[in-house]
N, C-alpha and C. Protein backbone atom coordinates (compact mmCIF):
# COMPACT_ATOMS: atom_id res chain seq x y z
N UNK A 1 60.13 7.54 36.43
CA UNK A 1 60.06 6.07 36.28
C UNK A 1 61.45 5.49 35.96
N UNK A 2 62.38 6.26 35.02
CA UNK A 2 63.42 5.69 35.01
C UNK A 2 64.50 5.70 36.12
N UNK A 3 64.33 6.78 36.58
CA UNK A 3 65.40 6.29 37.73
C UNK A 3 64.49 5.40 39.23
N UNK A 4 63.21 5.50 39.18
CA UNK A 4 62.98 4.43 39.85
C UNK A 4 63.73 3.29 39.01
N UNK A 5 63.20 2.58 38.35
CA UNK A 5 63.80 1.21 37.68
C UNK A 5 65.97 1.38 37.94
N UNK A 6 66.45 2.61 37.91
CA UNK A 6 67.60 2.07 37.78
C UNK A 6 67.79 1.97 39.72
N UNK A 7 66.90 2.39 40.40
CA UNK A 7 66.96 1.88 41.69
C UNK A 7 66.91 0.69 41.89
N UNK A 8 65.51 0.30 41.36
CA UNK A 8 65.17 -1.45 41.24
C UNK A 8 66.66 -1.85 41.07
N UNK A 9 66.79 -1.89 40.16
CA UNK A 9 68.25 -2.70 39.50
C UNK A 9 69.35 -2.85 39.89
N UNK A 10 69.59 -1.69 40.93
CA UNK A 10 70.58 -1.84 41.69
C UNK A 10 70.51 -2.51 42.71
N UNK A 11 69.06 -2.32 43.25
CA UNK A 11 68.38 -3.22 44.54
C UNK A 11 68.59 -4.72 44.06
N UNK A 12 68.37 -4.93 43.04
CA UNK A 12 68.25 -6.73 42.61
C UNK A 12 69.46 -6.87 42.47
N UNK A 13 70.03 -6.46 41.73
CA UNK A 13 71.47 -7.16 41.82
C UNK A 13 72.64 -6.89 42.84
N UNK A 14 72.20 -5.83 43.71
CA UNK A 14 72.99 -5.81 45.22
C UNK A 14 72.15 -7.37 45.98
N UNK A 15 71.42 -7.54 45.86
CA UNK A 15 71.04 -8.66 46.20
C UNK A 15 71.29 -9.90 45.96
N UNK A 16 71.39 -10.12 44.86
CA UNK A 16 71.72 -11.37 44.14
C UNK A 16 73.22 -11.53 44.45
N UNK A 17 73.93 -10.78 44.52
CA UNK A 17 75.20 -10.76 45.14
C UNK A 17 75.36 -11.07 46.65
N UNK A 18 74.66 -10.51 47.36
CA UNK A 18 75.14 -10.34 48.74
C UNK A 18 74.28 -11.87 49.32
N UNK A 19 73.57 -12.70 48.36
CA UNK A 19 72.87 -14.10 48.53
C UNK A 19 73.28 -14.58 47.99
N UNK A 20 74.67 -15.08 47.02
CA UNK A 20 75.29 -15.68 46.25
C UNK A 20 74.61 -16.35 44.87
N UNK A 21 73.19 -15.73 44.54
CA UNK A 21 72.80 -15.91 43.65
C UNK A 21 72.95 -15.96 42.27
N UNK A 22 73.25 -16.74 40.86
CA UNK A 22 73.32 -16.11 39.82
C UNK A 22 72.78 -16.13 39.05
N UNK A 23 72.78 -14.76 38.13
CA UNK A 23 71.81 -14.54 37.43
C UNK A 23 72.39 -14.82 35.99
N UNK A 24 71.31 -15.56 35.05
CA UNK A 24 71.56 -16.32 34.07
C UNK A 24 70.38 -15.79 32.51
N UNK A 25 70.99 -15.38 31.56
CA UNK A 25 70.12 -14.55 30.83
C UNK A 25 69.67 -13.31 30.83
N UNK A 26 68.79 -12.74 29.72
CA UNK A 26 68.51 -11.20 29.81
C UNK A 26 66.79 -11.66 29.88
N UNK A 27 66.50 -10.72 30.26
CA UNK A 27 64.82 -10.82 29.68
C UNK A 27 64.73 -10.07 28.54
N UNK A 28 63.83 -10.43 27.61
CA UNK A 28 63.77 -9.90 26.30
C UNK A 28 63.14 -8.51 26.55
N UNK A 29 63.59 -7.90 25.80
CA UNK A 29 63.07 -6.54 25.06
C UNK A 29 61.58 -6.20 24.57
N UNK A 30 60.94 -5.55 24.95
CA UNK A 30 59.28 -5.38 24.15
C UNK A 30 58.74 -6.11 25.00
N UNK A 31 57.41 -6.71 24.86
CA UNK A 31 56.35 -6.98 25.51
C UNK A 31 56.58 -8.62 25.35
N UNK A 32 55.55 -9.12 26.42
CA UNK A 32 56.05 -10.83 26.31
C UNK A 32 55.07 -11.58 27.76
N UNK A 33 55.12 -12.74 27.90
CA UNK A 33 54.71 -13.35 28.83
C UNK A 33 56.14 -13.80 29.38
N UNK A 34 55.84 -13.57 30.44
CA UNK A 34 57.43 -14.58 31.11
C UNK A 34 56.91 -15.69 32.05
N UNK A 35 57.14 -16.76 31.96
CA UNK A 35 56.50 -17.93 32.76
C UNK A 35 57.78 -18.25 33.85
N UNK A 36 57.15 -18.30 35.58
CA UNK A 36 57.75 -18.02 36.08
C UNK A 36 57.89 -19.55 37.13
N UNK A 37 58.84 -20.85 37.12
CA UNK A 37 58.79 -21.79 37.18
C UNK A 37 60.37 -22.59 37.57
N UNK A 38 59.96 -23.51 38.12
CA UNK A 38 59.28 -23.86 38.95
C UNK A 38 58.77 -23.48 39.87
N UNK A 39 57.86 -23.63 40.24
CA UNK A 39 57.51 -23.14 41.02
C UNK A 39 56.72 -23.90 42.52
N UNK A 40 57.87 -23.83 43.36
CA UNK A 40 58.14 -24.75 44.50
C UNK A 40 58.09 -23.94 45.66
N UNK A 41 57.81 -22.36 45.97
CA UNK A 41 58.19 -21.64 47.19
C UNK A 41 57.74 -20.45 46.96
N UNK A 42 57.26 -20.10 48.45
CA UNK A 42 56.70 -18.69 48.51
C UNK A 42 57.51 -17.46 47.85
N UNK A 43 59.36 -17.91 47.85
CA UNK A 43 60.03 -16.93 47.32
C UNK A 43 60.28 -16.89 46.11
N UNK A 44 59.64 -17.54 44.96
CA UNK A 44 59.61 -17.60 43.98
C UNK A 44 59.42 -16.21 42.93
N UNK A 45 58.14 -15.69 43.37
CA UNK A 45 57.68 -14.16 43.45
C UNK A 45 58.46 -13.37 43.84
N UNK A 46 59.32 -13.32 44.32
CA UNK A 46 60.69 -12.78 44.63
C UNK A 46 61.97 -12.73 43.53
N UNK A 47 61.99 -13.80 43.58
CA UNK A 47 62.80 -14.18 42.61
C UNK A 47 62.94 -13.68 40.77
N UNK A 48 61.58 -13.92 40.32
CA UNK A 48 61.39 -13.52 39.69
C UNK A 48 60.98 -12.00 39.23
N UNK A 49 61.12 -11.36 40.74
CA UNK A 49 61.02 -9.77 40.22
C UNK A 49 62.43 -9.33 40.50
N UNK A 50 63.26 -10.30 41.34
CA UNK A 50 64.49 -9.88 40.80
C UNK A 50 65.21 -9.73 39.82
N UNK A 51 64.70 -11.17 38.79
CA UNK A 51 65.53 -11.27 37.48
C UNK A 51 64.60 -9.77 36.42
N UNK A 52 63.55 -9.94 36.82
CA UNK A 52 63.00 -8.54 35.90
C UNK A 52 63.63 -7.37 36.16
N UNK A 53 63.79 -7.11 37.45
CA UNK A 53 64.57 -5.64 37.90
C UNK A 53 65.93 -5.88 37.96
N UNK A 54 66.62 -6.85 37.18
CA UNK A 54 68.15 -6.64 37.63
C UNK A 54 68.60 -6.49 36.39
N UNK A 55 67.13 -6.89 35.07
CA UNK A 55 67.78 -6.35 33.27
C UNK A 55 66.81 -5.28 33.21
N UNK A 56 66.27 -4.23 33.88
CA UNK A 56 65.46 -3.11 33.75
C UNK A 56 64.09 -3.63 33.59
N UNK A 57 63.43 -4.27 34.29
CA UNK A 57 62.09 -4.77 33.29
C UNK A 57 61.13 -4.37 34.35
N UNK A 58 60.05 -3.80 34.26
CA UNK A 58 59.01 -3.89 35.56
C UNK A 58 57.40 -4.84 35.48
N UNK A 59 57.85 -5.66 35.51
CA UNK A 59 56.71 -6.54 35.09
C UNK A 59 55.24 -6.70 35.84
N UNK A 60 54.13 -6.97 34.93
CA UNK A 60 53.08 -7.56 36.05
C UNK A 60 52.81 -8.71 36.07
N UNK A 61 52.73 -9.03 37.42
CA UNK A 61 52.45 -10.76 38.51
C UNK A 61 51.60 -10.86 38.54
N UNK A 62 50.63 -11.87 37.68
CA UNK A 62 49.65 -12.66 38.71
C UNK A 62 49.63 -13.34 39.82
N UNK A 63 48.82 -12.90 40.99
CA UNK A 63 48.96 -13.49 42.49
C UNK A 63 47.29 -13.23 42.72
N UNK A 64 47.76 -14.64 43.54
CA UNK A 64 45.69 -14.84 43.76
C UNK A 64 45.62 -13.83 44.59
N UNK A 65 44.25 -13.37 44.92
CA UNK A 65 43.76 -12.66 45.27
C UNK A 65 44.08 -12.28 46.79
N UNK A 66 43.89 -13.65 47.35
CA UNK A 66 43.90 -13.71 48.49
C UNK A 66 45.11 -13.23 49.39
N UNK A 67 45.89 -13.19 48.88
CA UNK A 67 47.04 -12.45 49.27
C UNK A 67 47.55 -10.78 49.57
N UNK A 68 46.40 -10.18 49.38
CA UNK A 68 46.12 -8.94 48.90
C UNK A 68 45.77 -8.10 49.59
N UNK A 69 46.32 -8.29 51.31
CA UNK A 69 45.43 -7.80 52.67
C UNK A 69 46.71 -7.41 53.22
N UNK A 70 46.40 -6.05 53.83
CA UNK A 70 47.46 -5.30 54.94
C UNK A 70 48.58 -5.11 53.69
N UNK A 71 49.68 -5.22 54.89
CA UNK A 71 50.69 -4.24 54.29
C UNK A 71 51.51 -5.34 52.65
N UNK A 72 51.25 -7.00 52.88
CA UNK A 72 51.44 -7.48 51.99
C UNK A 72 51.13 -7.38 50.73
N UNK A 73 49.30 -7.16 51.07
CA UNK A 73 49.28 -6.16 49.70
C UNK A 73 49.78 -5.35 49.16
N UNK A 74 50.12 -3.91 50.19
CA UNK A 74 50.47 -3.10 49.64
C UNK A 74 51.81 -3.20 48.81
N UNK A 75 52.25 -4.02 49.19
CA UNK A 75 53.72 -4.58 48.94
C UNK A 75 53.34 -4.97 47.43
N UNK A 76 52.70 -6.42 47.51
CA UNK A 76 52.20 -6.36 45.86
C UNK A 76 52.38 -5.73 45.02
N UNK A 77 50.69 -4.56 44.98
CA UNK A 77 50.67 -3.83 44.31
C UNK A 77 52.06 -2.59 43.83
N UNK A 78 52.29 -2.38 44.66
CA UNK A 78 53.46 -1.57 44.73
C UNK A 78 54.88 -2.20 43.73
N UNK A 79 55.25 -3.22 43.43
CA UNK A 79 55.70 -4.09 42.68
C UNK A 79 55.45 -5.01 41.57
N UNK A 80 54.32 -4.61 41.17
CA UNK A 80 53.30 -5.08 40.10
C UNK A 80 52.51 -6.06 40.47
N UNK A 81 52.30 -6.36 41.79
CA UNK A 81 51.25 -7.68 41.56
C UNK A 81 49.60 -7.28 41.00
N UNK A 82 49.18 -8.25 40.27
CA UNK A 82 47.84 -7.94 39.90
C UNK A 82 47.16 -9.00 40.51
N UNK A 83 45.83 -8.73 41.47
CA UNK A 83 45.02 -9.78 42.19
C UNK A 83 44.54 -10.52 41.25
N UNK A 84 44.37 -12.14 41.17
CA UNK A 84 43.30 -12.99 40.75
C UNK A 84 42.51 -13.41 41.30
N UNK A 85 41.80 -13.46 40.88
CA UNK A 85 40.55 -14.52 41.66
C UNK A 85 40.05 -15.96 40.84
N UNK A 86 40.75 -16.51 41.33
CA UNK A 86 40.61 -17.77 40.46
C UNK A 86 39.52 -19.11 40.19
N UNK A 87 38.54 -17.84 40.95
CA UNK A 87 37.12 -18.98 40.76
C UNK A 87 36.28 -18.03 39.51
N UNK A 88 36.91 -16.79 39.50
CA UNK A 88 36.08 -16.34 37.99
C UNK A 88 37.51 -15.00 37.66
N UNK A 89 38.70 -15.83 36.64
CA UNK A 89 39.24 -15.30 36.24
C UNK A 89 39.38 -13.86 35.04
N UNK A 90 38.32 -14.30 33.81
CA UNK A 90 37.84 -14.14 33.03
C UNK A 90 38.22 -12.15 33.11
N UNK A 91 37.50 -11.56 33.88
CA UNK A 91 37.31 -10.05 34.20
C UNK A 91 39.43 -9.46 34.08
N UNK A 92 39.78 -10.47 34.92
CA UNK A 92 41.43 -9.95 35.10
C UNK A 92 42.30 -10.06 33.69
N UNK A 93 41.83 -11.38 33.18
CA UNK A 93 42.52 -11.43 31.75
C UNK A 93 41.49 -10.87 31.29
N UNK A 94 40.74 -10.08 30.64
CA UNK A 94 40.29 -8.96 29.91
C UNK A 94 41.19 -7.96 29.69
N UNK A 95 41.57 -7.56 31.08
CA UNK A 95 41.55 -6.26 31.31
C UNK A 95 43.28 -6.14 30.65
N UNK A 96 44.17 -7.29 31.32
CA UNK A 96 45.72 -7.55 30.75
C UNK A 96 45.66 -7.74 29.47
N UNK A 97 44.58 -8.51 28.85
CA UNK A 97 44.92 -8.47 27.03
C UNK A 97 44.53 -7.03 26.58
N UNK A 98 43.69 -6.37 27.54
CA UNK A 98 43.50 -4.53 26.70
C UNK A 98 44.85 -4.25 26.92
N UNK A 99 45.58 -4.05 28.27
CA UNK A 99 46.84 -3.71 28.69
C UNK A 99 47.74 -3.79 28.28
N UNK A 100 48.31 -5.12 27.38
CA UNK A 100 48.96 -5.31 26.49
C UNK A 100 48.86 -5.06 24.61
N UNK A 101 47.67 -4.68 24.44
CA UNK A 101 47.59 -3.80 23.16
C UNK A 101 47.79 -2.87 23.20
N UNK A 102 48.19 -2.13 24.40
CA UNK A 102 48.16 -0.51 24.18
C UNK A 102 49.89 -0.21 25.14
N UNK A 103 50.78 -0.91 25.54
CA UNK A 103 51.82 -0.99 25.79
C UNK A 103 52.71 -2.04 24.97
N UNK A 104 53.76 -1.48 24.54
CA UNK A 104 54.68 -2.42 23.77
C UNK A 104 55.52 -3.33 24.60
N UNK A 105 56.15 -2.55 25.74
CA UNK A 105 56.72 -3.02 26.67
C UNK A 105 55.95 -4.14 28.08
N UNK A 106 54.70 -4.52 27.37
CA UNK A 106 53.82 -4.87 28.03
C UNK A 106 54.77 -6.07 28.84
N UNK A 107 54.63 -6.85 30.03
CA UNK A 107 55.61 -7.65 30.53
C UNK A 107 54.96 -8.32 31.56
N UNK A 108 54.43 -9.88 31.46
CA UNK A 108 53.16 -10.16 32.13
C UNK A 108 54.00 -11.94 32.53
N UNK A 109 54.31 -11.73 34.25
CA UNK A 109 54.82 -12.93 34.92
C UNK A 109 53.71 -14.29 35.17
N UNK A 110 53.85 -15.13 34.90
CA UNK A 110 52.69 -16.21 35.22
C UNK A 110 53.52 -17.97 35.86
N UNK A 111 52.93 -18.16 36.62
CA UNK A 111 53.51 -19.34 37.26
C UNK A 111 52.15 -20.20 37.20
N UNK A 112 52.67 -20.81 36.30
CA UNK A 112 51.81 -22.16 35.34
C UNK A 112 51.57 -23.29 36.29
N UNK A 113 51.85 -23.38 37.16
CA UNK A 113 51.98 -24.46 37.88
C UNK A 113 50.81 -24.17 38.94
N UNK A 114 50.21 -22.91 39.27
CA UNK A 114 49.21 -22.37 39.77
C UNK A 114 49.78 -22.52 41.45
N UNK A 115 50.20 -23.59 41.83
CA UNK A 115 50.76 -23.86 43.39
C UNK A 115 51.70 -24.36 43.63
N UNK A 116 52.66 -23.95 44.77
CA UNK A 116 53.45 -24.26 45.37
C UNK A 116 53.85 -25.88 45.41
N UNK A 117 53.05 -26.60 45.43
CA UNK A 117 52.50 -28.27 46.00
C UNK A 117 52.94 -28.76 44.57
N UNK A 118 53.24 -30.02 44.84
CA UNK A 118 52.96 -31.05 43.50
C UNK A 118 51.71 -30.84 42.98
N UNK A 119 51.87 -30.63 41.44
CA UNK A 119 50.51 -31.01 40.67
C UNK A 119 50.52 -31.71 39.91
N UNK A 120 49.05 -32.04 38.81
CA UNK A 120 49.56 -33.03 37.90
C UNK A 120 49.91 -31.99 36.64
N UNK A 121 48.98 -31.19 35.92
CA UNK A 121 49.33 -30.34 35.33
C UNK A 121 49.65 -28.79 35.33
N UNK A 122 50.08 -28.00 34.34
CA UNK A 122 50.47 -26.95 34.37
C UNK A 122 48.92 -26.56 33.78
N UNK A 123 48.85 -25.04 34.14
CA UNK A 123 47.48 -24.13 33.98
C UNK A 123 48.00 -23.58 32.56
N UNK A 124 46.98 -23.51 31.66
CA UNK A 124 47.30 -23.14 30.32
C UNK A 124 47.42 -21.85 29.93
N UNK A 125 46.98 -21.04 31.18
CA UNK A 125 47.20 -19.36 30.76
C UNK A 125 47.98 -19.04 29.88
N UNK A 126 49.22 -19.06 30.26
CA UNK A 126 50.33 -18.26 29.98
C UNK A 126 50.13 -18.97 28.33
N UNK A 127 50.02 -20.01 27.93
CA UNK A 127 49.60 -19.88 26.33
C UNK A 127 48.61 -19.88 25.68
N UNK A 128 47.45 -19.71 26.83
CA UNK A 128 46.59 -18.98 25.64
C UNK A 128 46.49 -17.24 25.52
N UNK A 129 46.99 -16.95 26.65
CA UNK A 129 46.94 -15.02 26.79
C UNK A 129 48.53 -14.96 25.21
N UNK A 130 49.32 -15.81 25.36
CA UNK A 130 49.75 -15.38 24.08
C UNK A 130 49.50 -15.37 23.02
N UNK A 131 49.32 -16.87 22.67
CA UNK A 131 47.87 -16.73 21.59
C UNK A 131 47.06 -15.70 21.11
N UNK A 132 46.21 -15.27 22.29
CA UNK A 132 45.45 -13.97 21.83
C UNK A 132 46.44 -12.77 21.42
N UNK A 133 47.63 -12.16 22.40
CA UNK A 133 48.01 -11.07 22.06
C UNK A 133 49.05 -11.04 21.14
N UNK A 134 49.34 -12.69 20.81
CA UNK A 134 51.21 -12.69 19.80
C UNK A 134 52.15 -12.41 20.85
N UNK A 135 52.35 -12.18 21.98
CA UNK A 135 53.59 -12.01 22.89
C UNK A 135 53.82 -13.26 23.05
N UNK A 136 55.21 -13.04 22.56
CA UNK A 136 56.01 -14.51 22.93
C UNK A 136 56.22 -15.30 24.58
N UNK A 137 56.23 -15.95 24.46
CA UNK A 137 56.64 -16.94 26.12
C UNK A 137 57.72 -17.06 25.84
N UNK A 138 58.89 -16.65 27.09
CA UNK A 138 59.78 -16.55 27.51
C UNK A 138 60.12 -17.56 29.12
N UNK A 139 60.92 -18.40 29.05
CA UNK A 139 60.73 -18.82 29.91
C UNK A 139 62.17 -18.03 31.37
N UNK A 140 61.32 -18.45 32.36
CA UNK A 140 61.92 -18.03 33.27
C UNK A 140 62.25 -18.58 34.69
N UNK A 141 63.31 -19.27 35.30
CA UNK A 141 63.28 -20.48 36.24
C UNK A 141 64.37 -20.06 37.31
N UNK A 142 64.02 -20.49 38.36
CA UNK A 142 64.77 -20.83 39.54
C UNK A 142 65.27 -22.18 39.94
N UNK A 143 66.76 -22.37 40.15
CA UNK A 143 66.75 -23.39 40.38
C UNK A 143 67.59 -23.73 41.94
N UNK A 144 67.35 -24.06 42.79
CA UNK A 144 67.93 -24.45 43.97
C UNK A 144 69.41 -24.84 43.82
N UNK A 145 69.44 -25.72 43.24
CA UNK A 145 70.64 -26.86 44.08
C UNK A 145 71.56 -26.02 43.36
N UNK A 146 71.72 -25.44 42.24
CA UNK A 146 72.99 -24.41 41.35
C UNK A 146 72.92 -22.83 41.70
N UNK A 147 71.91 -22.99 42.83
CA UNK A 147 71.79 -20.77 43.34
C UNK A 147 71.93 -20.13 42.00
N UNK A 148 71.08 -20.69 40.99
CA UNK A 148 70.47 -20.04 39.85
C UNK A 148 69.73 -19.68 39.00
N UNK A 149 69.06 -18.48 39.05
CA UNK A 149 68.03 -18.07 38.36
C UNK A 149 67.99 -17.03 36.94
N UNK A 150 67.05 -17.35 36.33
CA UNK A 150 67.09 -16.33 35.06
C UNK A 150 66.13 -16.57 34.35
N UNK A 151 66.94 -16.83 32.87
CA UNK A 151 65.85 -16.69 31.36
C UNK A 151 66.06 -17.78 30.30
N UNK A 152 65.65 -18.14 30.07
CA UNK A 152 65.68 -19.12 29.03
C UNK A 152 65.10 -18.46 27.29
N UNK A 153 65.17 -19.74 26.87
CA UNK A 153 64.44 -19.47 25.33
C UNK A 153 63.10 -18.55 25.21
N UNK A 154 62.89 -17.98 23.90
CA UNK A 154 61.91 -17.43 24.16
C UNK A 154 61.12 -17.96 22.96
N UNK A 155 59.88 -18.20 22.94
CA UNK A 155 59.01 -18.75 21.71
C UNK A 155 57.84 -18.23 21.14
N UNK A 156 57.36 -18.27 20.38
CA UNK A 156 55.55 -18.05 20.02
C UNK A 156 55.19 -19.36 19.85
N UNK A 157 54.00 -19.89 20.30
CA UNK A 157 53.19 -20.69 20.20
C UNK A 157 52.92 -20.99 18.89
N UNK A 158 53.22 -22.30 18.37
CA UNK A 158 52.75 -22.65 16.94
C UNK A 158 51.15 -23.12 16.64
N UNK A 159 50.64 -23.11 17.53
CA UNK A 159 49.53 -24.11 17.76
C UNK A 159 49.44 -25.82 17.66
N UNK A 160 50.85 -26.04 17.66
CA UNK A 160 51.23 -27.61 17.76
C UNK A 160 51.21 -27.87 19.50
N UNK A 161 50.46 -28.29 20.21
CA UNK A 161 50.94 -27.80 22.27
C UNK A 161 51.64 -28.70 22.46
N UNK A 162 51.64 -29.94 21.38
CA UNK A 162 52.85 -31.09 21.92
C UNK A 162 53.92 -30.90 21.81
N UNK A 163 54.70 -30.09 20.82
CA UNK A 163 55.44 -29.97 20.22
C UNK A 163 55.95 -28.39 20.99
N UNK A 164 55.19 -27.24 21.08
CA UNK A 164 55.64 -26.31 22.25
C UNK A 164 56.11 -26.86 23.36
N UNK A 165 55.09 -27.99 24.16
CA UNK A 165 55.50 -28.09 25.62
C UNK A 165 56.26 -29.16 25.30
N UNK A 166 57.50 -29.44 24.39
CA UNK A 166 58.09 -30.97 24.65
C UNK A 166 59.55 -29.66 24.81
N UNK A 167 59.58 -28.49 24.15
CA UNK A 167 60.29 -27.37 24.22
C UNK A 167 60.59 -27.11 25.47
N UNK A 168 59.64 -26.96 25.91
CA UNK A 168 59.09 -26.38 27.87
C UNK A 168 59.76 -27.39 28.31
N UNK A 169 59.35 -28.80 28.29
CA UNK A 169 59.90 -29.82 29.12
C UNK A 169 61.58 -30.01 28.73
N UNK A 170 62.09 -29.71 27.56
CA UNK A 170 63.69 -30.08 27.98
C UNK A 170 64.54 -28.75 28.52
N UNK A 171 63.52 -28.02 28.14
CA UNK A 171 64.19 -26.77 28.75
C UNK A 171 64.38 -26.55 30.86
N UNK A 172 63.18 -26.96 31.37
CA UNK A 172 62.82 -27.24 32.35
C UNK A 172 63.97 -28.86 32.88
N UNK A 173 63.98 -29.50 32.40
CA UNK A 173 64.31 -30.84 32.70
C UNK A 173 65.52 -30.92 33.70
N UNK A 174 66.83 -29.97 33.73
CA UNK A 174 66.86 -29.70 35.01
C UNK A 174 67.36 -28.65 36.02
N UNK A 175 66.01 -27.90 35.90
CA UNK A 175 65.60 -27.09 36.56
C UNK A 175 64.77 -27.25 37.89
N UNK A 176 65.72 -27.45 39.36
CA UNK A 176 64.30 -28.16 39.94
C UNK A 176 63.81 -27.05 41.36
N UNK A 177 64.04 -25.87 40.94
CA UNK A 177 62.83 -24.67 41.53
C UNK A 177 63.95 -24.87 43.65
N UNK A 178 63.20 -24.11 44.25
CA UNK A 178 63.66 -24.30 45.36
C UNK A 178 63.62 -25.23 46.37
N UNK A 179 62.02 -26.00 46.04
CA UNK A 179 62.06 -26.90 46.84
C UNK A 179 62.06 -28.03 46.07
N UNK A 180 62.80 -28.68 45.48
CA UNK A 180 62.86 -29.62 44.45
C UNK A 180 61.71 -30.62 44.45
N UNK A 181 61.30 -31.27 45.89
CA UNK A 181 59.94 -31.78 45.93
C UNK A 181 58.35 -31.21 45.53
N UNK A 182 58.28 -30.41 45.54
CA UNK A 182 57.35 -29.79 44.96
C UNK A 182 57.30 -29.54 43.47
N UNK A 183 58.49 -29.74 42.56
CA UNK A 183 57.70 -29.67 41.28
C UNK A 183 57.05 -30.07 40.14
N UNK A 184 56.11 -29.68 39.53
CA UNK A 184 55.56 -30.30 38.98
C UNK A 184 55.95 -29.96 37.23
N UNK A 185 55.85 -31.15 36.61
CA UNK A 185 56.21 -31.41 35.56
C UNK A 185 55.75 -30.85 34.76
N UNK A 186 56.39 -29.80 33.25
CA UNK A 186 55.47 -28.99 32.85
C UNK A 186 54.96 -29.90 31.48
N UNK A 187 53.63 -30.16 31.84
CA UNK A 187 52.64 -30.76 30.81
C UNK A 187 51.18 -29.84 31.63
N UNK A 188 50.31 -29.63 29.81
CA UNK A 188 49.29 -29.51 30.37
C UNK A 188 48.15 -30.57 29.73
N UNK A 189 47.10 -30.06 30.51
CA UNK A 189 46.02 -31.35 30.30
C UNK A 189 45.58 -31.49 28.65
N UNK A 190 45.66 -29.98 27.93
CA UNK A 190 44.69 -30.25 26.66
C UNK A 190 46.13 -31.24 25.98
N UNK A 191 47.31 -31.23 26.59
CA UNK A 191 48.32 -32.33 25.28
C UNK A 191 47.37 -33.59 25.07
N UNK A 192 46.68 -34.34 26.06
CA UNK A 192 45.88 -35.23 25.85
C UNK A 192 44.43 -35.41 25.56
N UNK A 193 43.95 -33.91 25.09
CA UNK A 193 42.50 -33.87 25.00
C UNK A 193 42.57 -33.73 23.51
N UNK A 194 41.04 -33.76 23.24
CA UNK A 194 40.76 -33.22 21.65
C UNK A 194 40.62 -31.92 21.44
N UNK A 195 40.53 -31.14 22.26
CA UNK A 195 40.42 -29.56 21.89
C UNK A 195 41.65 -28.94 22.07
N UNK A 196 41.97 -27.94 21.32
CA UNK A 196 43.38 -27.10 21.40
C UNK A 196 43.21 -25.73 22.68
N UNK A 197 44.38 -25.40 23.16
CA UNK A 197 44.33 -25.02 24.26
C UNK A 197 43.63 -23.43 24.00
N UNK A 198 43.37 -22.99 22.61
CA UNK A 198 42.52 -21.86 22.39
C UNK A 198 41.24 -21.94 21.81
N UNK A 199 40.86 -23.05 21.96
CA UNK A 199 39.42 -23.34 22.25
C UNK A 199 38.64 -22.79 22.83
């Protein structure tokens, strides 16, 4: 496994070079959520397993399900993707919060934004799977117009979500993903509801 990964690593950052890309930050150490954003383009998923494999990290991706046929799959899996199915999630995050109690180095990619497209809000996963396990959110972004990608701050959830995502939003603010039209602003819906997002 380790000299796979120091393959990875050489693979990502012979890359990031030879695409004039730069890479900005480390990914943290130990186990964590990394939120993977904006998220404006199919190569996003790309992107972000570059910045994991270019500081040693081998992370797992959530990717809907549907994606998960012929050799693309195999590709996936082979690179950590884990299928969702996002009309009954529930079974997949089970199985990642066991996964992450029993690995330290646990390392779990999520793109909050759920799609490519403009949305109005961000999907609350990525803070409530921390919530449950204590792995911090780490943020993690691509940005077009500066050919730069990486890592940002890393946090635990206070249970304040206005006050987390006002964090998210200046951190994000300008960050505008690959296709700059497509992104969507990171707020999620419970900032304006009465229930907290671990409800």
């Amino acid at each position: 496994m380790a000299h796979q990964m120091r393959i990875r690593r050489a693979i990502a950052r012979g890359a990031l070079r030879v695409t004039r890309w730069r890479l900005v930050g480390d990914v943290p150490k130990g186990g964590g959520i990394l939120v993977g954003a904006p998220h404006t383009s199919q190569w996003d998923w790309v992107a972000m397993l570059m910045i994991a494999w270019a500081n040693g990290v081998r992370p797992h991706v959530l990717v809907a399900d549907r994606y998960f046929k012929g050799v693309v799959g195999w590709v996936l899996r082979r690179t950590g993707g884990i299928p969702l199915d996002r009309s009954s999630p529930g079974a997949t995050v089970r199985a990642l919060l066991a996964a992450a109690e029993t690995d330290d180095a646990f390392q779990l990619v999520i793109a909050p934004e759920g799609t490519r497209s403009t949305g109005e809000f961000w999907k609350p996963g990525f803070y409530r799977i921390s919530q449950q396990t204590g792995l911090p959110i780490s943020l993690g972004f691509v940005d077009g117009p500066t050919r730069s990608l990486g890592m940002g701050p890393t946090f635990h959830p206070t249970g304040d979500v206005v006050a987390d995502m006002d964090l998210v939003r200046a951190f994000y603010a300008d960050k505008h993903g690959i296709r700059p039209d497509n992104r969507t602003e990171p707020r999620l819906r419970e900032e304006s509801a009465d229930t907290p997002p671990d409800a």
